[in-house]
PDB file of N, CA and C in Angstrom:
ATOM      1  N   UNK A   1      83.728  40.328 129.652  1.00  0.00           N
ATOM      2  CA  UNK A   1      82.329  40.651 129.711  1.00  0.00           C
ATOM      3  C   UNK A   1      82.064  41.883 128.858  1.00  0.00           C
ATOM      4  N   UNK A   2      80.866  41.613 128.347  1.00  0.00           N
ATOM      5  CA  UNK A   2      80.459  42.863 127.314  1.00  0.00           C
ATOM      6  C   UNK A   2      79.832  44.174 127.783  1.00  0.00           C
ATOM      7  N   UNK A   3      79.682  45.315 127.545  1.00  0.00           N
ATOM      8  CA  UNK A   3      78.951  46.398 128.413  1.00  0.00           C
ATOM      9  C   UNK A   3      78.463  47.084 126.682  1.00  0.00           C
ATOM     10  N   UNK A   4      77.202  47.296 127.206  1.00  0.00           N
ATOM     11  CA  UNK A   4      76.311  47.361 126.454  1.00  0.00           C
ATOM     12  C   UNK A   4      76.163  48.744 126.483  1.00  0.00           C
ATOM     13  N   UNK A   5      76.261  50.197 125.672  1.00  0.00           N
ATOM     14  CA  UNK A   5      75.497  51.512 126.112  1.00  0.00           C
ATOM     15  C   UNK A   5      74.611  52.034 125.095  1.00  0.00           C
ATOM     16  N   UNK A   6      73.958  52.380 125.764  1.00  0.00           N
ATOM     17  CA  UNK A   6      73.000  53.255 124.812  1.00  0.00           C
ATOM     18  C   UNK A   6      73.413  54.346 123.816  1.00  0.00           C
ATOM     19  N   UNK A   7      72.648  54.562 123.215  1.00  0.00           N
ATOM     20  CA  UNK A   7      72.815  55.406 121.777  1.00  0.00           C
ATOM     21  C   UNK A   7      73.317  56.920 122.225  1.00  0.00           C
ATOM     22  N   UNK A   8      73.104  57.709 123.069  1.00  0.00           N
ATOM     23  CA  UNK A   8      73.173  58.389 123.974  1.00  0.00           C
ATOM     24  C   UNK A   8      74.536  58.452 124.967  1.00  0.00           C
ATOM     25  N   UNK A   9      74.762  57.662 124.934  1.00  0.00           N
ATOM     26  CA  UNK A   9      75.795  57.427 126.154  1.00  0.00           C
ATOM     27  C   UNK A   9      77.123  56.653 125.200  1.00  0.00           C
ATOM     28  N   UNK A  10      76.778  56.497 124.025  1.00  0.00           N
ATOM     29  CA  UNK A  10      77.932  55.922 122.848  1.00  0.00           C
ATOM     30  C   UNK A  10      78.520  57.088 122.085  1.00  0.00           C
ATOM     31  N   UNK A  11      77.718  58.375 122.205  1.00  0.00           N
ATOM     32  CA  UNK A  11      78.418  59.340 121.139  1.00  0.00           C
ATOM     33  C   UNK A  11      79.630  59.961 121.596  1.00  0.00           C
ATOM     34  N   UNK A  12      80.216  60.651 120.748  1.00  0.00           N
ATOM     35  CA  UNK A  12      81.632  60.904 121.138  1.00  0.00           C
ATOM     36  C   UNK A  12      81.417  62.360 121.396  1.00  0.00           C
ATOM     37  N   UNK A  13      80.717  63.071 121.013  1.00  0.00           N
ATOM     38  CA  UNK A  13      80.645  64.959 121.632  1.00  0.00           C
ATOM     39  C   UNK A  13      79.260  64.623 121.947  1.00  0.00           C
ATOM     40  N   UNK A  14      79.149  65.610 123.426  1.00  0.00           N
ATOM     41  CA  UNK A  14      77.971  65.884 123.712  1.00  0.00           C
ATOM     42  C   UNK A  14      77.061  66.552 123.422  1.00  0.00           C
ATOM     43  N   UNK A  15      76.198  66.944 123.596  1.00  0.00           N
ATOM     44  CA  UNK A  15      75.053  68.243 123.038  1.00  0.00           C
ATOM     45  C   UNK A  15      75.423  69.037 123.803  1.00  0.00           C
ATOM     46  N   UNK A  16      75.480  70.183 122.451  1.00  0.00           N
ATOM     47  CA  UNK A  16      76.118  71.612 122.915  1.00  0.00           C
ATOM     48  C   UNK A  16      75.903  72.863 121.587  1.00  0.00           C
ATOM     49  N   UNK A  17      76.392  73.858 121.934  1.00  0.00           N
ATOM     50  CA  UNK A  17      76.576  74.340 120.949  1.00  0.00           C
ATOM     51  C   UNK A  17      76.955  74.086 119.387  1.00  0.00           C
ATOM     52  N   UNK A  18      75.978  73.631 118.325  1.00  0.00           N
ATOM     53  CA  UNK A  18      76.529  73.145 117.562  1.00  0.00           C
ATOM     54  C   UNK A  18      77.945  73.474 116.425  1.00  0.00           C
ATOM     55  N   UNK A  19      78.738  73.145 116.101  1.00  0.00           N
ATOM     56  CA  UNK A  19      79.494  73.198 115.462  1.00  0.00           C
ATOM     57  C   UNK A  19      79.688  73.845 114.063  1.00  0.00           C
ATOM     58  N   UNK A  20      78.452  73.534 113.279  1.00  0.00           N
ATOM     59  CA  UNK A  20      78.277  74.394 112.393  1.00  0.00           C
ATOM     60  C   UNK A  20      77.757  75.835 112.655  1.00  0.00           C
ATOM     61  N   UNK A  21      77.348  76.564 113.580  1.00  0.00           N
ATOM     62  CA  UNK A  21      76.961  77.980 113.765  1.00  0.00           C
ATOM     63  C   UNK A  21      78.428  78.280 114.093  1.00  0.00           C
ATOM     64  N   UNK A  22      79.080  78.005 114.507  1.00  0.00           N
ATOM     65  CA  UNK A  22      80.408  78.334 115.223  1.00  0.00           C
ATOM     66  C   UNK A  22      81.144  78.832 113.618  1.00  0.00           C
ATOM     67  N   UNK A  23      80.693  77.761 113.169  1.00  0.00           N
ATOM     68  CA  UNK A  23      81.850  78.180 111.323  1.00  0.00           C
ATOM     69  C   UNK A  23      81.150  79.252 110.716  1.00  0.00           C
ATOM     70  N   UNK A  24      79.763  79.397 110.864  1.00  0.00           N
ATOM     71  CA  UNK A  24      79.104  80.266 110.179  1.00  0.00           C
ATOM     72  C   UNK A  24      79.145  81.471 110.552  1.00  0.00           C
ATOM     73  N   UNK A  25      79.483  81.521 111.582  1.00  0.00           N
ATOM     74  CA  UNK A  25      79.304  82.918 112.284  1.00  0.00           C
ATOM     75  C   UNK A  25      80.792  83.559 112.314  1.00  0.00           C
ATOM     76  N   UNK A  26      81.706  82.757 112.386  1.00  0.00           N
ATOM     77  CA  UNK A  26      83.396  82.848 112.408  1.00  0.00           C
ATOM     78  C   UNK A  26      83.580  83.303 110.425  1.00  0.00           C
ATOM     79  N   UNK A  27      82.799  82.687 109.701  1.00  0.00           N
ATOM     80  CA  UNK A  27      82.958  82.979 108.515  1.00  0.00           C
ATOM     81  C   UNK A  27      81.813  84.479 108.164  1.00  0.00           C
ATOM     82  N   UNK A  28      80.923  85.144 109.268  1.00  0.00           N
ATOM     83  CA  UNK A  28      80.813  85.838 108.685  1.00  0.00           C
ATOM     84  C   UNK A  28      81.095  87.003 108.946  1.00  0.00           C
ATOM     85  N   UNK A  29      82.045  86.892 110.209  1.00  0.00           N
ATOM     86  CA  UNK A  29      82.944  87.841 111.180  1.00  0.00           C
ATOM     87  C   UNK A  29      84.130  87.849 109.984  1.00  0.00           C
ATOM     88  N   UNK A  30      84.669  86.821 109.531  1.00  0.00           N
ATOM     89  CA  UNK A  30      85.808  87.178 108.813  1.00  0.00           C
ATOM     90  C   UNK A  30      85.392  88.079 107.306  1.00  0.00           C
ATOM     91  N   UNK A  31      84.265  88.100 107.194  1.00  0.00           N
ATOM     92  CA  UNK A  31      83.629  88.852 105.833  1.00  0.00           C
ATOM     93  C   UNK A  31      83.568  89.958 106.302  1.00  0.00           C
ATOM     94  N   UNK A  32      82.977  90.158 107.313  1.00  0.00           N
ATOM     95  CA  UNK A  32      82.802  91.804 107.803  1.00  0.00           C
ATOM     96  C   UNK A  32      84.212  92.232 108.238  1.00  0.00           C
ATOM     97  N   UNK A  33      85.375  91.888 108.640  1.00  0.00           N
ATOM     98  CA  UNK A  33      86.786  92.276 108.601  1.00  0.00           C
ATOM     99  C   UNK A  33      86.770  92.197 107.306  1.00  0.00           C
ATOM    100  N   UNK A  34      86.927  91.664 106.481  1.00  0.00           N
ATOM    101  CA  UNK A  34      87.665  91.881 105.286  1.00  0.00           C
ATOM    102  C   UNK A  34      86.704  92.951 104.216  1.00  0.00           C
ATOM    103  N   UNK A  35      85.506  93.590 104.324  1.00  0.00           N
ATOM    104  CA  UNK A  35      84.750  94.351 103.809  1.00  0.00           C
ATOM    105  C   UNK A  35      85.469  96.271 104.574  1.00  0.00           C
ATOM    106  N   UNK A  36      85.422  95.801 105.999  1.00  0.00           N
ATOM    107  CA  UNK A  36      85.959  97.182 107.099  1.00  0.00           C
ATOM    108  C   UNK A  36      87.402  97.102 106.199  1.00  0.00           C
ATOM    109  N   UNK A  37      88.431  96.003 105.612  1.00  0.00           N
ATOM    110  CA  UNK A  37      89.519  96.220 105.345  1.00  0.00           C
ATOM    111  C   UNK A  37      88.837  96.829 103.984  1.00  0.00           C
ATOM    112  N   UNK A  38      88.416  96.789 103.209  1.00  0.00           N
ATOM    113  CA  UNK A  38      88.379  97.323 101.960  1.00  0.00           C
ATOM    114  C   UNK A  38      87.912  98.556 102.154  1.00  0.00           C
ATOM    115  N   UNK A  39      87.161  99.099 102.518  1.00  0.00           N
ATOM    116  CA  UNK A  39      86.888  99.831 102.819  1.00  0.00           C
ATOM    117  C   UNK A  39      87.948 101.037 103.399  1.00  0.00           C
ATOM    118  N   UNK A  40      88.514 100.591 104.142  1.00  0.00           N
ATOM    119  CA  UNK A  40      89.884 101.464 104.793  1.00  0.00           C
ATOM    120  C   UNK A  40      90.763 101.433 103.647  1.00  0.00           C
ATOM    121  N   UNK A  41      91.169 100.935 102.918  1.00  0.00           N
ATOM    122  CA  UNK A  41      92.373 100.683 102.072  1.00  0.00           C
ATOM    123  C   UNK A  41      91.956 101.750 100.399  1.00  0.00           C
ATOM    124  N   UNK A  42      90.811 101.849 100.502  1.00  0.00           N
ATOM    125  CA  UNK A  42      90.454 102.782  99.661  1.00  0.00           C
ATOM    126  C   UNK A  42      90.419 104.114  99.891  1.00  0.00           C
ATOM    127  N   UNK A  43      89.953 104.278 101.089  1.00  0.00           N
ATOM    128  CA  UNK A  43      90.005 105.512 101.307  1.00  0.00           C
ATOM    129  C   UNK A  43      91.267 106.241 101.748  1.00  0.00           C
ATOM    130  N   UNK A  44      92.177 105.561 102.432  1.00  0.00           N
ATOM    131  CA  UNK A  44      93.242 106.216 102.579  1.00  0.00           C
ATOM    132  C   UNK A  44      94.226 106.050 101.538  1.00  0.00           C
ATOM    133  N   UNK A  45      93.649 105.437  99.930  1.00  0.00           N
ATOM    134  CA  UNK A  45      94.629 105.402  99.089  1.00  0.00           C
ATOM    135  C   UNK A  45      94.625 106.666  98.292  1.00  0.00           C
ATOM    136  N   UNK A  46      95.908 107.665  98.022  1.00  0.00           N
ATOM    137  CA  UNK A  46      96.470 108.648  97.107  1.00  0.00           C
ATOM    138  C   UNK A  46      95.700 108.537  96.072  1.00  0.00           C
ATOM    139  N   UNK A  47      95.470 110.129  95.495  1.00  0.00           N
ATOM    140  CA  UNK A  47      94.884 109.800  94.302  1.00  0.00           C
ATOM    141  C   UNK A  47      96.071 109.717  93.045  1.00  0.00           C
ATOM    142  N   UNK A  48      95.057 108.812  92.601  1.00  0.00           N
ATOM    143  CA  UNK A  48      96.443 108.948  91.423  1.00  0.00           C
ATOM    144  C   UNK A  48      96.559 110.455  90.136  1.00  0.00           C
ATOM    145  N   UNK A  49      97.696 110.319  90.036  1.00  0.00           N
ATOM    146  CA  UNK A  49      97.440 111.812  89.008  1.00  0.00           C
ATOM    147  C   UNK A  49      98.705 111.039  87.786  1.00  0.00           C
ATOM    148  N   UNK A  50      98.202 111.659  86.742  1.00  0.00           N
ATOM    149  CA  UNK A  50      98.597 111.753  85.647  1.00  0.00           C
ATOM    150  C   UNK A  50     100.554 111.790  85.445  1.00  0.00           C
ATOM    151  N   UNK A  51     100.833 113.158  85.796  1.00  0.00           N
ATOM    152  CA  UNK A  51     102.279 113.059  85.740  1.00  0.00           C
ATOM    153  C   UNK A  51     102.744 112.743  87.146  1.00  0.00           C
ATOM    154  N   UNK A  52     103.621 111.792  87.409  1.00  0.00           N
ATOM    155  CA  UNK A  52     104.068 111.650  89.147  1.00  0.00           C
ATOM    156  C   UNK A  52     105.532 112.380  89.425  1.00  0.00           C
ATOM    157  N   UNK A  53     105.559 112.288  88.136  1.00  0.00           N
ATOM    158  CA  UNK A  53     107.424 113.522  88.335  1.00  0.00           C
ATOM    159  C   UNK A  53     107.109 115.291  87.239  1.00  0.00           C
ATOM    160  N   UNK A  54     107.617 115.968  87.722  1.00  0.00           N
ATOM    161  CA  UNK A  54     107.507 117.173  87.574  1.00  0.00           C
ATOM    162  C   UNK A  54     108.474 117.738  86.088  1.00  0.00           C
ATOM    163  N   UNK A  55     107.444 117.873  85.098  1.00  0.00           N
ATOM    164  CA  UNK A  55     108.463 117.804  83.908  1.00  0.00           C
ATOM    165  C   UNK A  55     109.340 119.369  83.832  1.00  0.00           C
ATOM    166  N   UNK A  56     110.426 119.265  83.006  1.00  0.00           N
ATOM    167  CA  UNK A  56     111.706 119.987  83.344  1.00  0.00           C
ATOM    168  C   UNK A  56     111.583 120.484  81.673  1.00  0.00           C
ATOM    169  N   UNK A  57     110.971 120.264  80.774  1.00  0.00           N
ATOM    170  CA  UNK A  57     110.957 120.507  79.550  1.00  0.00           C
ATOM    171  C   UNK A  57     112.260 120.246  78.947  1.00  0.00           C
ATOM    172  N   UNK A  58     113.539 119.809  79.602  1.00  0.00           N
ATOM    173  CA  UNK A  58     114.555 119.436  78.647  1.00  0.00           C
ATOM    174  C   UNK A  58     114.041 117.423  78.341  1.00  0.00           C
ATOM    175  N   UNK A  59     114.789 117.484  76.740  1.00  0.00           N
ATOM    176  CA  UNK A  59     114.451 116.121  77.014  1.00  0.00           C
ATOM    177  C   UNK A  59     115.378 115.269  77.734  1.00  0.00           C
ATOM    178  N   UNK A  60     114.839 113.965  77.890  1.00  0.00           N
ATOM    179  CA  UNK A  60     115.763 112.625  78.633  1.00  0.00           C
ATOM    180  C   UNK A  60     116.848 112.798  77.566  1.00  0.00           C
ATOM    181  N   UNK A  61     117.991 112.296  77.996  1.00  0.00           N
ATOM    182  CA  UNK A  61     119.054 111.401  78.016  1.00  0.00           C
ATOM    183  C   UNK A  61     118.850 110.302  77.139  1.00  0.00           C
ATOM    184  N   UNK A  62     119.679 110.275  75.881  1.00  0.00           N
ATOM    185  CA  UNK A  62     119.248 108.879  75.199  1.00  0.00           C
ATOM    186  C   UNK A  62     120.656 108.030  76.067  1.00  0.00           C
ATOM    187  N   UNK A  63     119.623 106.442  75.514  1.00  0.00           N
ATOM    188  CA  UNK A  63     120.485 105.545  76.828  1.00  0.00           C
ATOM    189  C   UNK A  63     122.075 105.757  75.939  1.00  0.00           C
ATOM    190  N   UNK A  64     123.001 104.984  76.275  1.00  0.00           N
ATOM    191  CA  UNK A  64     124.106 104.875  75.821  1.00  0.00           C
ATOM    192  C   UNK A  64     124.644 103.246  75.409  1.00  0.00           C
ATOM    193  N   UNK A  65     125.099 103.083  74.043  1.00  0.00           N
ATOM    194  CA  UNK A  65     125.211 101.789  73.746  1.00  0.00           C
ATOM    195  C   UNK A  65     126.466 101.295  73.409  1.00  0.00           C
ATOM    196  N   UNK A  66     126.419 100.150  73.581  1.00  0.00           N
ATOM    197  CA  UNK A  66     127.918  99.671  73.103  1.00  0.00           C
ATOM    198  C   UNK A  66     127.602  98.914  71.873  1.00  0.00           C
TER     199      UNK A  66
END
């Protein structure tokens, strides 16, 4: 025997919170973490300077060859 349901009573998820706000909002939580990360990663980065080793005024060492 056949059972007949309505359009309503055939769908496979119910009405609810839809699915797409869930991505949108999860995608714009992950933007605002990754903006707070840039943000942090700059500011606690060293400044850079010019010489990073302390010159000795003798010169280098030429390499040595065979």
């Amino acid at each position: 025997m056949r059972r007949f349901f309505s359009a309503r009573n055939a769908r496979q998820g119910r009405p609810g919170f839809p699915v797409f706000v869930v991505l949108l909002v999860s995608l714009a939580l992950a933007c605002a973490v990754w903006f707070a990360v840039e943000i942090y990663g700059t500011s606690i980065q060293s400044p850079r300077t010019e010489a990073t080793q302390p010159t000795t005024g003798a010169p280098a060492p030429a390499p040595s060859g065979g």
